[in-house]
N, C-alpha and C. Protein backbone atom coordinates (compact mmCIF):
# COMPACT_ATOMS: atom_id res chain seq x y z
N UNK A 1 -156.38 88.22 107.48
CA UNK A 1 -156.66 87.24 106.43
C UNK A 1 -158.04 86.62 106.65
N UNK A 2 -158.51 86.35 105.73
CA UNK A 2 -159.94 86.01 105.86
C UNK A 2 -159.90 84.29 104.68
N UNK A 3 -160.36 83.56 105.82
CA UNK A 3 -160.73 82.32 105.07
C UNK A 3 -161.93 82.28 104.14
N UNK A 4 -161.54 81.00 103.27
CA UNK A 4 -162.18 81.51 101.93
C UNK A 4 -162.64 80.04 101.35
N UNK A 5 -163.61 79.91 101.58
CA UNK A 5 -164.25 78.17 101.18
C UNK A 5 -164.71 78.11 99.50
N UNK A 6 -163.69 77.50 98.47
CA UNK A 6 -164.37 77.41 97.22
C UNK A 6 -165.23 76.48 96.81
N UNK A 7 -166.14 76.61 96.21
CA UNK A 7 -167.01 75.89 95.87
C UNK A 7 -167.34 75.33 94.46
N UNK A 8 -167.21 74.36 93.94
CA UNK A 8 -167.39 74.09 92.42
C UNK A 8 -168.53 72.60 92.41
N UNK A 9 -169.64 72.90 91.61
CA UNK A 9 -170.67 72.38 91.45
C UNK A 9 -170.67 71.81 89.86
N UNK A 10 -170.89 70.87 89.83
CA UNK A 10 -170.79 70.41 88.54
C UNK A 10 -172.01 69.17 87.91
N UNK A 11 -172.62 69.23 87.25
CA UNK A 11 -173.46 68.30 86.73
C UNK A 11 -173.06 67.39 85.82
N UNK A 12 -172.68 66.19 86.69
CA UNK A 12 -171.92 64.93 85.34
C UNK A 12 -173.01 64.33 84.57
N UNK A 13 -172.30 63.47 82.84
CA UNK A 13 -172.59 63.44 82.65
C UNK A 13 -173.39 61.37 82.82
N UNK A 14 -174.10 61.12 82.78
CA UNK A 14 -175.16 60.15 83.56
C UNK A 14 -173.76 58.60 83.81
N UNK A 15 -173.25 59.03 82.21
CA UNK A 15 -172.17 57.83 81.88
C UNK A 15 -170.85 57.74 82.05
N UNK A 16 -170.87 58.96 83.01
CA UNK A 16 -169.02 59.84 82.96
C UNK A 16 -168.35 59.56 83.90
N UNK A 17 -169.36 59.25 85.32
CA UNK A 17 -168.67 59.10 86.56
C UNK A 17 -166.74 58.81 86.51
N UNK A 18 -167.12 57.56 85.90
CA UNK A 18 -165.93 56.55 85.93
C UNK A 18 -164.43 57.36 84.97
N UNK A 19 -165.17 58.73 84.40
CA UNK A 19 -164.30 59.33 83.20
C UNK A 19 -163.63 60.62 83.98
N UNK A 20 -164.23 60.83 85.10
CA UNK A 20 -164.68 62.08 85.73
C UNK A 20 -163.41 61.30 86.51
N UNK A 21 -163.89 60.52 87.47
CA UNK A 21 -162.79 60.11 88.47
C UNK A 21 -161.29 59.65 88.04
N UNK A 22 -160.54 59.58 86.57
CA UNK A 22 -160.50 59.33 85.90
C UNK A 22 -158.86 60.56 85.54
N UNK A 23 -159.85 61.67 85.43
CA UNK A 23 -159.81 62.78 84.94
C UNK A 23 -158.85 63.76 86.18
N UNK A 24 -159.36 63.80 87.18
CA UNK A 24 -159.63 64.14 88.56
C UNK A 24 -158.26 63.90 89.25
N UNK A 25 -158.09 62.50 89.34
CA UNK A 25 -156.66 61.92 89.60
C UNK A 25 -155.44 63.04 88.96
N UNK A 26 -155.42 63.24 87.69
CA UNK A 26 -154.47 64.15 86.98
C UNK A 26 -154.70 65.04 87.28
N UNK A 27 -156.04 66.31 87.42
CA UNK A 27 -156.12 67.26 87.95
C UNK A 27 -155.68 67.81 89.73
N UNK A 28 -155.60 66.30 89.96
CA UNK A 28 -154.90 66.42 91.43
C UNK A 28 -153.32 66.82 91.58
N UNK A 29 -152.77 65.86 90.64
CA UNK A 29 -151.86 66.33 90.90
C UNK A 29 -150.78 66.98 90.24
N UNK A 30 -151.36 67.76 89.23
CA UNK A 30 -151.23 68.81 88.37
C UNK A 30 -151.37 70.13 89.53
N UNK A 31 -152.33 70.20 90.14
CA UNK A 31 -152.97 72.18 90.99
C UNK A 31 -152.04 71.51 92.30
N UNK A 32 -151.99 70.27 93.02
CA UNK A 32 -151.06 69.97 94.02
C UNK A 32 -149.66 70.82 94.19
N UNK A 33 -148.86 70.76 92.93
CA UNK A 33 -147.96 71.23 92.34
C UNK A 33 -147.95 73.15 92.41
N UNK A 34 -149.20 73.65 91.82
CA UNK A 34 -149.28 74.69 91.56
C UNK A 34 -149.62 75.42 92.99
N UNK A 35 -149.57 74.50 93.84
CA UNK A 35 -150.32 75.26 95.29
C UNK A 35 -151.77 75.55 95.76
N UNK A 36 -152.78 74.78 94.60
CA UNK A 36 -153.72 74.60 95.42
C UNK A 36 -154.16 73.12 96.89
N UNK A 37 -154.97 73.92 97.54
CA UNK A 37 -154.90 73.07 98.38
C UNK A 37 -156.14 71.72 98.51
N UNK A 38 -155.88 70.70 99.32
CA UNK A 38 -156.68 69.13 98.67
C UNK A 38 -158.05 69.83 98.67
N UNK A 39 -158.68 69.09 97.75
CA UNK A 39 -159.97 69.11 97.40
C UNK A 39 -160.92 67.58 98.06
N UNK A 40 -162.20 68.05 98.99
CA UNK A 40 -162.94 67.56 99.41
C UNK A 40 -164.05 66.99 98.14
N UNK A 41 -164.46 65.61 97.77
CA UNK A 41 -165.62 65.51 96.78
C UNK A 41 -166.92 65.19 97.18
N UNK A 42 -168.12 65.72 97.07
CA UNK A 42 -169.45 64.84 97.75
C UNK A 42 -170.84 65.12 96.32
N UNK A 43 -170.94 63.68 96.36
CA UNK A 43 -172.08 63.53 95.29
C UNK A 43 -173.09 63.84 96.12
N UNK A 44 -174.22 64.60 95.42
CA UNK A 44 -175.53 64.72 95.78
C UNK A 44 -176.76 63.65 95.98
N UNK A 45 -177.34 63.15 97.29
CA UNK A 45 -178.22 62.31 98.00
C UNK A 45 -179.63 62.63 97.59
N UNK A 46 -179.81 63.74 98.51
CA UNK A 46 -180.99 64.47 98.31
C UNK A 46 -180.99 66.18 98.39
N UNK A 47 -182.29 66.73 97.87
CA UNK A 47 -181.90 68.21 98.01
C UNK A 47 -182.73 68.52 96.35
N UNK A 48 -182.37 70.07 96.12
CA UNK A 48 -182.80 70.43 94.66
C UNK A 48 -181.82 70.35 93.76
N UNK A 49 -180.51 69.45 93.87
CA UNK A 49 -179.53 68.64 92.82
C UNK A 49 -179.99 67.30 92.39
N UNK A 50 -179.45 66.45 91.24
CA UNK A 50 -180.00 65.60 91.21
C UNK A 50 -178.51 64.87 91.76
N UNK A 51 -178.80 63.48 91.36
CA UNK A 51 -177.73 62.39 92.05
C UNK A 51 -176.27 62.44 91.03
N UNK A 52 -176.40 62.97 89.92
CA UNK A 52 -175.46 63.47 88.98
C UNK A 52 -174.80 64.63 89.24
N UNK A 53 -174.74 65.06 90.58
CA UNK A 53 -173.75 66.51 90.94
C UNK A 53 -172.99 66.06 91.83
N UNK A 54 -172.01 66.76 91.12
CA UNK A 54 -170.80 66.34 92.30
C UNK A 54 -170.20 68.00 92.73
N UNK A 55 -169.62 68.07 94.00
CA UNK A 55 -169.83 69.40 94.49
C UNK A 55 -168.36 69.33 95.18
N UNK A 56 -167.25 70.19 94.41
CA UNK A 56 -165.93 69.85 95.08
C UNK A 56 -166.03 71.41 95.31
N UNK A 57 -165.37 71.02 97.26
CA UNK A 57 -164.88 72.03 97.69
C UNK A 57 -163.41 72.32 98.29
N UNK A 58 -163.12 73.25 98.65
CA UNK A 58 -161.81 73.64 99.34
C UNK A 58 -161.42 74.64 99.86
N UNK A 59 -160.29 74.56 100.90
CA UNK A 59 -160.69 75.53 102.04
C UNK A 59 -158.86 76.64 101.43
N UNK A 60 -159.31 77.71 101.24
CA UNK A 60 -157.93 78.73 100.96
C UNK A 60 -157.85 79.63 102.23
N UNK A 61 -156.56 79.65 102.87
CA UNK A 61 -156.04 80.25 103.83
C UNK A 61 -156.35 82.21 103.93
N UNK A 62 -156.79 82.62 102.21
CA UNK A 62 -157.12 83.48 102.28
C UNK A 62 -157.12 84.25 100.46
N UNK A 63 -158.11 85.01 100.08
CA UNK A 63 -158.34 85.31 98.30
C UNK A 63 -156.97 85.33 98.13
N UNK A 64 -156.16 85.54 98.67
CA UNK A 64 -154.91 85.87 97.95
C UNK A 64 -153.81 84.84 97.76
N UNK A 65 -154.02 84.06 98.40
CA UNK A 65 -153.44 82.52 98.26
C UNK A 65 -154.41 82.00 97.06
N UNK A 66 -156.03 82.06 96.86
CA UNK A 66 -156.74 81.41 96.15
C UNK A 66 -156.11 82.11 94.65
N UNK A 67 -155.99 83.58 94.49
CA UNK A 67 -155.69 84.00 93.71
C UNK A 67 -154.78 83.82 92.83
N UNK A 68 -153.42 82.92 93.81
CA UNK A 68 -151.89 83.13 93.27
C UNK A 68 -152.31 82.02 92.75
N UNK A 69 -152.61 80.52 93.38
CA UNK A 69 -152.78 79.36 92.94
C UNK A 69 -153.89 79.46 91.26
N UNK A 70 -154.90 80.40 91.10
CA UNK A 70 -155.23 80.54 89.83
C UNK A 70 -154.74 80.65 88.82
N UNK A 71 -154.01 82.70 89.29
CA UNK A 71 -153.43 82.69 88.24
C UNK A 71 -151.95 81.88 87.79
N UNK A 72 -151.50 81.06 88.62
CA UNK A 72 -150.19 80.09 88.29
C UNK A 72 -150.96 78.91 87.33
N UNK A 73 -152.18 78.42 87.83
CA UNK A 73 -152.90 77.62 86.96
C UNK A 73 -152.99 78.01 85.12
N UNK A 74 -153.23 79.08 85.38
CA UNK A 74 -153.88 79.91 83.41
C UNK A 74 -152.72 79.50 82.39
N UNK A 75 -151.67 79.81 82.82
CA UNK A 75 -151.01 79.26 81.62
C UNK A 75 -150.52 77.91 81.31
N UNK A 76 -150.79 77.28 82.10
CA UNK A 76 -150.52 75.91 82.63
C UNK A 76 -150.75 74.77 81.48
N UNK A 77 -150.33 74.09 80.50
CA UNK A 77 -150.54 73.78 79.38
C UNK A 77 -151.49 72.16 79.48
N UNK A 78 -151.07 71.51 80.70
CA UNK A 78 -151.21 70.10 80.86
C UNK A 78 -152.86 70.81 81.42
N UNK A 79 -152.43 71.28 82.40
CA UNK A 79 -154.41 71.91 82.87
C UNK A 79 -155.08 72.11 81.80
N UNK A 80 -154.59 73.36 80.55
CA UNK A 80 -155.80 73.36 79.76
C UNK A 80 -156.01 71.93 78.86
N UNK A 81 -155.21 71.23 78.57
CA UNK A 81 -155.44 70.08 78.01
C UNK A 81 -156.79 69.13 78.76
N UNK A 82 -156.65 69.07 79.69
CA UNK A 82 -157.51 68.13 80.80
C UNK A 82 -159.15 68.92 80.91
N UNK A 83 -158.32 70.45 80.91
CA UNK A 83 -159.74 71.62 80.99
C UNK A 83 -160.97 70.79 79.72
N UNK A 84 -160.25 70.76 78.58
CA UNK A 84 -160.76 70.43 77.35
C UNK A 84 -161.44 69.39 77.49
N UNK A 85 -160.85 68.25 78.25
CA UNK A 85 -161.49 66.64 77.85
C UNK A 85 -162.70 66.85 78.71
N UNK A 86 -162.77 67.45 79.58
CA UNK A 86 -164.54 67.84 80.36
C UNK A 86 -165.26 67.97 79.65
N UNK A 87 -165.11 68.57 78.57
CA UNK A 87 -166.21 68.95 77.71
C UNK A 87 -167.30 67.78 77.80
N UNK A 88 -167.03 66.31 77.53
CA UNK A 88 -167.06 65.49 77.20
C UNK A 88 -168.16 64.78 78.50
N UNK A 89 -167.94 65.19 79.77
CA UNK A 89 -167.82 64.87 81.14
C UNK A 89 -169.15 65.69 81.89
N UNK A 90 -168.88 67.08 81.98
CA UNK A 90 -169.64 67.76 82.30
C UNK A 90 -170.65 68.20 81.56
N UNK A 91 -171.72 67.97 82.11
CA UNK A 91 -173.04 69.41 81.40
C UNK A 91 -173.05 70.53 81.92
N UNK A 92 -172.85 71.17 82.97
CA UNK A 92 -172.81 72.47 83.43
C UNK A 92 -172.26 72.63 85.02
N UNK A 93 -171.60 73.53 85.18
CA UNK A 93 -170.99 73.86 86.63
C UNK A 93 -170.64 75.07 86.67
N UNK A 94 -170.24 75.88 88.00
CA UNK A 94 -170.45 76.45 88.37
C UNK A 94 -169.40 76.74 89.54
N UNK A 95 -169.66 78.10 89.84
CA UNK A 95 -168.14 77.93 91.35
C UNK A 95 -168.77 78.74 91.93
N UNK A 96 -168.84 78.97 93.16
CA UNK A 96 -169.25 79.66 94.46
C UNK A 96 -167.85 80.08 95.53
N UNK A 97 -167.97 80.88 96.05
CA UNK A 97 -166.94 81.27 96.90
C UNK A 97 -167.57 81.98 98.23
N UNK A 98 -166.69 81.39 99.44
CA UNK A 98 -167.67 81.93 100.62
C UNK A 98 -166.37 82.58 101.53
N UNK A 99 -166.76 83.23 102.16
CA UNK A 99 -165.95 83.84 103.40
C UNK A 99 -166.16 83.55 104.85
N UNK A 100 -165.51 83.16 105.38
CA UNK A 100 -165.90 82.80 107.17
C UNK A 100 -166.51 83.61 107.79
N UNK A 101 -167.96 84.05 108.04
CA UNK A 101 -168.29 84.68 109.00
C UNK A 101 -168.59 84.65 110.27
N UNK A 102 -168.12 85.48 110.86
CA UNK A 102 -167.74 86.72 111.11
C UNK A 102 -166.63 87.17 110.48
N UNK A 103 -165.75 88.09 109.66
CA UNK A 103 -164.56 88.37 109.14
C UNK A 103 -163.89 88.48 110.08
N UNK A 104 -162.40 87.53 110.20
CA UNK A 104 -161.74 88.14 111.16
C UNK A 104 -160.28 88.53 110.52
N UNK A 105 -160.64 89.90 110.27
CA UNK A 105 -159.13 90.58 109.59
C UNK A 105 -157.53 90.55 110.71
């Protein structure tokens, strides 16, 4: 099994913070449920982000745990509802996915 660090990058919007955190709470414990595991949050200081990114990560035991917890997410009716109100929230994001190196199968 190979650990698997997800990464989701997101650019709020200047006035959203408070809509975002808000938002977040329900998305917690909506994927809690579905088997994903807690999510770490860290706003951006300094760097080539601006102070409007917020960068949630989380650590999966392995793609195939990350996988099940997805696809249990997709049909999920209360998720896409919440998916929707971002619109509102976010300007653009993004997901990254990393693997522990060295692989240790």
């Amino acid at each position: 099994m190979v650990v698997v660090l997800e990464r989701l990058v997101q650019k709020v919007k200047p006035d959203k913070w408070a809509a975002l955190d808000e938002i977040d709470k329900k998305f917690n414990d909506i994927e809690s449920k579905i088997g994903f595991p807690p999510k770490r949050r860290y706003r951006s200081l300094i760097g080539p982000l601006d102070n409007d990114t917020i960068v949630i990560e989380r650590e999966w035991k392995s793609m195939a745990e990350m996988e099940n917890a997805v696809l249990g997410s997709m049909g999920n009716a209360e998720l896409q509802k919440l998916s929707v109100q971002l619109n509102d929230i976010i300007e653009k994001s993004w997901h990254e996915v990393y693997a522990v190196w060295p692989f240790k199968v």
